[in-house]
N, C-alpha and C. Protein backbone atom coordinates (compact mmCIF):
# COMPACT_ATOMS: atom_id res chain seq x y z
N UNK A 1 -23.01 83.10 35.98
CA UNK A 1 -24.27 83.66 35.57
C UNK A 1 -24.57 83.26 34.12
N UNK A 2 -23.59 83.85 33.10
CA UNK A 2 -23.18 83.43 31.96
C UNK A 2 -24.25 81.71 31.63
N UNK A 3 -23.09 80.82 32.50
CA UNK A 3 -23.18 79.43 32.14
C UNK A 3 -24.77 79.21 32.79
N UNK A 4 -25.42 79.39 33.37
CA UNK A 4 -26.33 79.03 34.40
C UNK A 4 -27.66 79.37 33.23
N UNK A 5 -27.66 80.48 32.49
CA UNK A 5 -28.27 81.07 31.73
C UNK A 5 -28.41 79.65 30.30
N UNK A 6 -26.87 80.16 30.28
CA UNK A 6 -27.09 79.46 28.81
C UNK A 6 -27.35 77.96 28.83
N UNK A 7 -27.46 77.02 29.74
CA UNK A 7 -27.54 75.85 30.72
C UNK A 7 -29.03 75.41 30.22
N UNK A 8 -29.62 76.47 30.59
CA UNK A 8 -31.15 76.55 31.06
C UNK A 8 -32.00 75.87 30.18
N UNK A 9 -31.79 76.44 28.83
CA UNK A 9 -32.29 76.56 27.61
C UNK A 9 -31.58 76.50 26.40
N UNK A 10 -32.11 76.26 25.48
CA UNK A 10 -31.46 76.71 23.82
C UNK A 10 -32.35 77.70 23.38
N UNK A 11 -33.49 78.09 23.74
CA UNK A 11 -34.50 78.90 23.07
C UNK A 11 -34.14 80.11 23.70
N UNK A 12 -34.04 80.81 22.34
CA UNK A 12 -33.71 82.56 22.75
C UNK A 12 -34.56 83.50 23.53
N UNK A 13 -35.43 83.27 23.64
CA UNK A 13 -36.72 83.70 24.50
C UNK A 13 -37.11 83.52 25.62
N UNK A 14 -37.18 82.19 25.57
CA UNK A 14 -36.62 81.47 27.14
C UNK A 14 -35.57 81.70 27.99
N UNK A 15 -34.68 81.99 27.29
CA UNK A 15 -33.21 82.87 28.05
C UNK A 15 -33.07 83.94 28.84
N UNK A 16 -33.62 84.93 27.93
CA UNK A 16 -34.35 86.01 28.43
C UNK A 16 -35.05 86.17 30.02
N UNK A 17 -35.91 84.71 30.68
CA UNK A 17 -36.82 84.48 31.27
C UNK A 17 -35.68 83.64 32.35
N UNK A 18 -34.75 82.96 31.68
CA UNK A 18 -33.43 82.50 32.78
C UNK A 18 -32.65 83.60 33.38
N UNK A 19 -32.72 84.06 32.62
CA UNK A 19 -32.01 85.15 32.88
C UNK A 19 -32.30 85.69 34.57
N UNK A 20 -34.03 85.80 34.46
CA UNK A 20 -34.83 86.47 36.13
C UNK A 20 -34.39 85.20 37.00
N UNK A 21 -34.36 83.85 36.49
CA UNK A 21 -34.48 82.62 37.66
C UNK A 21 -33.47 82.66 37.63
N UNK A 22 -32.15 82.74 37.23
CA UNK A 22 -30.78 82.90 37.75
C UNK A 22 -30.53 83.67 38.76
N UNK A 23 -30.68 85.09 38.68
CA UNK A 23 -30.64 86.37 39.38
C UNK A 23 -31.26 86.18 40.76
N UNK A 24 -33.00 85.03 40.68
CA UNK A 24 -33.56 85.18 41.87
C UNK A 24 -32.73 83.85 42.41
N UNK A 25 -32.34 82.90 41.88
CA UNK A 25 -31.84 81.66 42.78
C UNK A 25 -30.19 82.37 43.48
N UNK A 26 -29.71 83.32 42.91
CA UNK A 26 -28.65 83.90 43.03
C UNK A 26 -28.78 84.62 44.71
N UNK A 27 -29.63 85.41 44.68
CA UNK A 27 -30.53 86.38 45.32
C UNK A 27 -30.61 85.38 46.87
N UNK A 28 -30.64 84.32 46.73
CA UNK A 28 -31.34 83.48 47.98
C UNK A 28 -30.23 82.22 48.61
N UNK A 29 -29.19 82.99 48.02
CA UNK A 29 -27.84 82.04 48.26
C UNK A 29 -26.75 82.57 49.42
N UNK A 30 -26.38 81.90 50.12
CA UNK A 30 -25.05 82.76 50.92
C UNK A 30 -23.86 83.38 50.05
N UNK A 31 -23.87 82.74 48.79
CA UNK A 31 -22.89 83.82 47.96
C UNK A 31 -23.24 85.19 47.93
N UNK A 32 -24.77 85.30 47.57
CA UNK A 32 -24.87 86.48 47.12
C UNK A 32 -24.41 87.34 48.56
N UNK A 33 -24.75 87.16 49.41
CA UNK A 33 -24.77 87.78 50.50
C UNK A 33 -22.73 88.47 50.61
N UNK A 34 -22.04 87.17 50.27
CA UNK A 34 -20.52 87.37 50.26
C UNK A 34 -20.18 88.67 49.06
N UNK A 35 -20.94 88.15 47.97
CA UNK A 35 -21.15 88.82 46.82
C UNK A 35 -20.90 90.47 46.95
N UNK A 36 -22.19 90.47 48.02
CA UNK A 36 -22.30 92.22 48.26
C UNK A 36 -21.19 92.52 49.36
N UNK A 37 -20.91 91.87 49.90
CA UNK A 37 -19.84 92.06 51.10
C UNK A 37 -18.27 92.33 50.06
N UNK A 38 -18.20 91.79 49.38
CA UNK A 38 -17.12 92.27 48.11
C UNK A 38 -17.21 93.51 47.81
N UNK A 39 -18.57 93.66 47.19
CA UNK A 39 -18.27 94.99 46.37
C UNK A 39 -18.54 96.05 47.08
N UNK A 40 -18.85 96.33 48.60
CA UNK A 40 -18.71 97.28 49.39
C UNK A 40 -17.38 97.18 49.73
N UNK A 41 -16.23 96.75 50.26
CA UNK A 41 -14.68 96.66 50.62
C UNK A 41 -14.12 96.92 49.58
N UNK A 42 -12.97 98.13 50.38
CA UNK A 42 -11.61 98.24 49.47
C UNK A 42 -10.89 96.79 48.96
N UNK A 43 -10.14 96.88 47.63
CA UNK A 43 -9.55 95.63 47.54
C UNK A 43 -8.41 95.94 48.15
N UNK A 44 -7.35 94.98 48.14
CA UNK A 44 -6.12 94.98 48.59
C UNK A 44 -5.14 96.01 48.26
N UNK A 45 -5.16 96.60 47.17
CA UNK A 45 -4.83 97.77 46.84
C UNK A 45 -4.85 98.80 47.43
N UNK A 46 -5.70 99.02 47.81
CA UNK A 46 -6.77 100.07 48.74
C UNK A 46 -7.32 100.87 47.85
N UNK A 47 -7.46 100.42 46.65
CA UNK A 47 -8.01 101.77 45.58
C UNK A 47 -9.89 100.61 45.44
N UNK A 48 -10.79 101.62 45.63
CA UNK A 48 -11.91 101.20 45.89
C UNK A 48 -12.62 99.82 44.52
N UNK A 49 -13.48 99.19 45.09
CA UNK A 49 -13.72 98.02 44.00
C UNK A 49 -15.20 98.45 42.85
N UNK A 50 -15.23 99.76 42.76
CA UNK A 50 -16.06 100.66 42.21
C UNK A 50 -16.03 100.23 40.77
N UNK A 51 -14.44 100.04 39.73
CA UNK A 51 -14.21 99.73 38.58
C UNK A 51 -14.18 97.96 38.26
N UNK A 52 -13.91 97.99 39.35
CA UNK A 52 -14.32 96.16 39.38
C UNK A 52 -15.96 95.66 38.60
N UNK A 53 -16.75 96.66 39.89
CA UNK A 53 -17.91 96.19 39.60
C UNK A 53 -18.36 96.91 38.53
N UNK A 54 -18.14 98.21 38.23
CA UNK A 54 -18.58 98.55 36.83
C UNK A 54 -18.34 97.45 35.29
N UNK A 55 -16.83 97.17 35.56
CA UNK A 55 -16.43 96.15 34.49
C UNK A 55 -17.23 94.70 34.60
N UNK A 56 -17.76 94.34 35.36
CA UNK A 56 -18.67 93.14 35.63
C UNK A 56 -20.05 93.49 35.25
N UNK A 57 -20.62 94.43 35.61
CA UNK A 57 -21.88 94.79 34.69
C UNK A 57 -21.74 95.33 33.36
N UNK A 58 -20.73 95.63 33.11
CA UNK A 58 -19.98 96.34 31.78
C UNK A 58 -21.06 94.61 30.80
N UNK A 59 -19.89 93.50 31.65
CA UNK A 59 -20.18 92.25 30.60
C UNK A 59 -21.29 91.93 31.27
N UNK A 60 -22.35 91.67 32.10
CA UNK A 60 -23.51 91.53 32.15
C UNK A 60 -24.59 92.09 31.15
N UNK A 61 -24.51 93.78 31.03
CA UNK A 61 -25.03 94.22 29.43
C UNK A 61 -24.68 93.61 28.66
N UNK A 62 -23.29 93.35 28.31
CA UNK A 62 -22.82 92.67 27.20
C UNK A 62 -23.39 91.55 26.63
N UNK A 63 -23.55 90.57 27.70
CA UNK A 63 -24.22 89.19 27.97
C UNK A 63 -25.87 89.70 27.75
N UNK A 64 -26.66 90.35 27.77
CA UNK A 64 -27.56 90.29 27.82
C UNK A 64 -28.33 91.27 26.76
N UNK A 65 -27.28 92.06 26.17
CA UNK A 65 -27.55 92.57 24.99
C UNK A 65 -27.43 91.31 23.79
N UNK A 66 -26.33 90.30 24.39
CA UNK A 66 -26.51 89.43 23.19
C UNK A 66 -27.34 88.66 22.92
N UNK A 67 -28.34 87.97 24.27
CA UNK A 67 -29.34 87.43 24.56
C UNK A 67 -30.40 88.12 23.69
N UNK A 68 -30.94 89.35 24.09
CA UNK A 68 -32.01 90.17 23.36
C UNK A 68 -31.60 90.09 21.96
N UNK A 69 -30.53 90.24 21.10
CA UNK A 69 -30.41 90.28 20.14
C UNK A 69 -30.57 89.04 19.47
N UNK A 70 -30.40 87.50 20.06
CA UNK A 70 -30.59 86.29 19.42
C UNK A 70 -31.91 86.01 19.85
N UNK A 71 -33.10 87.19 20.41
CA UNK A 71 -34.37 86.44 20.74
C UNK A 71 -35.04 87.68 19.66
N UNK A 72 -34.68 88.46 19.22
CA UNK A 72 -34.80 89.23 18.17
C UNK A 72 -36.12 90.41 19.31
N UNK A 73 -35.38 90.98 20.11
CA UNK A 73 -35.90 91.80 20.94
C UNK A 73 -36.49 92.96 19.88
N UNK A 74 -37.83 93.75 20.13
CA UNK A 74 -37.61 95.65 19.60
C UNK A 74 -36.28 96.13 19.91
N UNK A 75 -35.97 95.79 21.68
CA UNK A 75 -35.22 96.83 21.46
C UNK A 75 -34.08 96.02 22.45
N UNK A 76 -33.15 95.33 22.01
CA UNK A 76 -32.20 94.37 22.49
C UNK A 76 -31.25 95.57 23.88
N UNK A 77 -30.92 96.94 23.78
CA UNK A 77 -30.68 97.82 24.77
C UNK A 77 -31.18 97.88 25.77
N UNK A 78 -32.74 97.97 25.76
CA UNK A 78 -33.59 98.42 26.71
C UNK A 78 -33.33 97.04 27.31
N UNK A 79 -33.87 96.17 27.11
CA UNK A 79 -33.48 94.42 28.05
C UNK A 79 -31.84 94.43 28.74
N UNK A 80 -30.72 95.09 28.19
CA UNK A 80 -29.10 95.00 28.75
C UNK A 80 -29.59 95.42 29.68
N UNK A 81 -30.45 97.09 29.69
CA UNK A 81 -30.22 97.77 30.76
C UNK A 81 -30.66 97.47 32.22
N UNK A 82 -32.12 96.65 31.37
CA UNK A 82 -32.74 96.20 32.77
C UNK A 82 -31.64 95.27 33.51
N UNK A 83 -31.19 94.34 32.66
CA UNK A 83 -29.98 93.14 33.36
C UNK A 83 -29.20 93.58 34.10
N UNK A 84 -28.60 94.42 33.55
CA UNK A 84 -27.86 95.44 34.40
C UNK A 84 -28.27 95.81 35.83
N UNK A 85 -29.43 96.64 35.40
CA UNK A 85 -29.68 97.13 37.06
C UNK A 85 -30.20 96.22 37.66
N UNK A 86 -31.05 95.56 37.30
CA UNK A 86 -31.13 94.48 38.22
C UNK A 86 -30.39 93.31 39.06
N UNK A 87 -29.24 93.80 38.47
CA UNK A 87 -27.66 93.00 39.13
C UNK A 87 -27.12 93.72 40.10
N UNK A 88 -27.04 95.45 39.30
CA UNK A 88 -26.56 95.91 40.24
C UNK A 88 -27.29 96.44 41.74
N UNK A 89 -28.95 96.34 41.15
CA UNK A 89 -29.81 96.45 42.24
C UNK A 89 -30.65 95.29 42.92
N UNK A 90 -29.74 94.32 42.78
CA UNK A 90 -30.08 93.00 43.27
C UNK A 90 -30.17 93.19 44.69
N UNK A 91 -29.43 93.75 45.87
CA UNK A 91 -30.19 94.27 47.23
C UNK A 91 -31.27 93.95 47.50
N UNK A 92 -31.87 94.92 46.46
CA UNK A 92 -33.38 95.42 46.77
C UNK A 92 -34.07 94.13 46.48
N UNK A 93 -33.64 93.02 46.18
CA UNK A 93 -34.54 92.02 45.42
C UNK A 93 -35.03 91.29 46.64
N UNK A 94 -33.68 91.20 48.03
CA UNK A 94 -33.41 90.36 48.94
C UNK A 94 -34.83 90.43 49.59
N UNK A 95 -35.55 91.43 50.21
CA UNK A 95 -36.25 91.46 50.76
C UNK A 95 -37.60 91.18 49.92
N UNK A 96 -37.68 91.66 48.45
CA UNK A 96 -38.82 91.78 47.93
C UNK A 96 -38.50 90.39 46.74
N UNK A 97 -38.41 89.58 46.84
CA UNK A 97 -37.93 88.47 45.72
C UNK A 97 -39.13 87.88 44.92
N UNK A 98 -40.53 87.95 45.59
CA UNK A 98 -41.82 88.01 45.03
C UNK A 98 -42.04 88.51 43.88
N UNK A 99 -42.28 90.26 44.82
CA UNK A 99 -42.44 91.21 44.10
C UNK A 99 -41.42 91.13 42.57
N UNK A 100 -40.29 91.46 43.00
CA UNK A 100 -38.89 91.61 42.08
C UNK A 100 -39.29 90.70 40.97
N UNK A 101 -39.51 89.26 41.16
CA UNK A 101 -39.30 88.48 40.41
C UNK A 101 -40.72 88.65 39.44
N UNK A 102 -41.70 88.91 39.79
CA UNK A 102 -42.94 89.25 38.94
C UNK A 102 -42.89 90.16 38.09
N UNK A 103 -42.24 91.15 38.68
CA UNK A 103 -42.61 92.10 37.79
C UNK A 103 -41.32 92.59 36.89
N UNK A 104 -40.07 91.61 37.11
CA UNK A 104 -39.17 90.83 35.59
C UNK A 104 -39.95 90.56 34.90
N UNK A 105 -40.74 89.32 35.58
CA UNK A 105 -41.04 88.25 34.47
C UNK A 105 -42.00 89.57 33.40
N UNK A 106 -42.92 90.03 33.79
CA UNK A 106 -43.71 91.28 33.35
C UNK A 106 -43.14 91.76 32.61
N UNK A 107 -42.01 92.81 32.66
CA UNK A 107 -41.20 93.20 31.98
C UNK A 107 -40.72 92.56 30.66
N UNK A 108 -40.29 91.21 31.34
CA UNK A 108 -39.56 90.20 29.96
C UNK A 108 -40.65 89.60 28.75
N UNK A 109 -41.41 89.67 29.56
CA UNK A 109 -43.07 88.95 28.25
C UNK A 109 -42.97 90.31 27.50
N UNK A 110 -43.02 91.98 28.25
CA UNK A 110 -43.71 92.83 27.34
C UNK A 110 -43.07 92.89 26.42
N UNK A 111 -41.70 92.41 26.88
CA UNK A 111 -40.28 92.80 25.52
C UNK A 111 -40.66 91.83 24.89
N UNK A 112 -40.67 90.48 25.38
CA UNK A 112 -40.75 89.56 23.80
C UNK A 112 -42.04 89.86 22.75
N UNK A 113 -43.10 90.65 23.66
CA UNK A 113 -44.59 90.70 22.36
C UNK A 113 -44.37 92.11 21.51
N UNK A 114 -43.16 92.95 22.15
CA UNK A 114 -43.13 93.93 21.20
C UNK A 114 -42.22 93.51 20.06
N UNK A 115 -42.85 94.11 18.84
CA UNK A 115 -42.51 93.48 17.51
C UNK A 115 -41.26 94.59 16.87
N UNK A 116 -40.38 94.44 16.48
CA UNK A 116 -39.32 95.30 15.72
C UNK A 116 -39.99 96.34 14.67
């Protein structure tokens, strides 16, 4: 995700905006599909993959708080969080990938025109 992002572009703003076309090319792949089939199953352990996936969106905020912060976001948080759920509510994208993806992009313009 990481590399695919930072791939895209050098412009901090633009990243931001890779960020949605990663997620949706992600979204329309047979991985993703394996993807979710992961994080519903116990791992081998048998202790549930609940902390797995928390620690993977853990660094998705991470990753995307750093993004907002090198595009000089208002509010470099509010953008993690969306990344976040939108990873972890990537599902919902499957059916609506139109919709989903518009109203990112929506989202990601309003953040870049708000001023610090």
């Amino acid at each position: 995700f990481e590399y695919a992002v930072l791939a895209a572009t050098n412009d901090p703003k633009r990243r931001l905006l890779a960020v949605i076309d990663t997620l949706d090319a992600w979204v329309g792949t047979n991985r993703f599909r394996a993807d979710l089939a992961l994080s519903a199953r116990s791992s081998v352990t048998g202790r549930l993959q609940e902390d797995d996936v928390r620690e993977h969106l853990a660094e998705v905020e991470r990753f995307a708080m750093a993004l907002g912060v090198a595009a000089r976001l208002a509010s470099p948080t509010r953008y993690a969080a969306f990344v976040a759920m939108s990873v972890a509510g990537a599902a919902a994208w499957y059916d609506r990938r139109v919709a989903a993806r518009a109203a990112s992009i929506a989202f990601v313009e309003r953040e870049i025109a708000r001023h610090r």
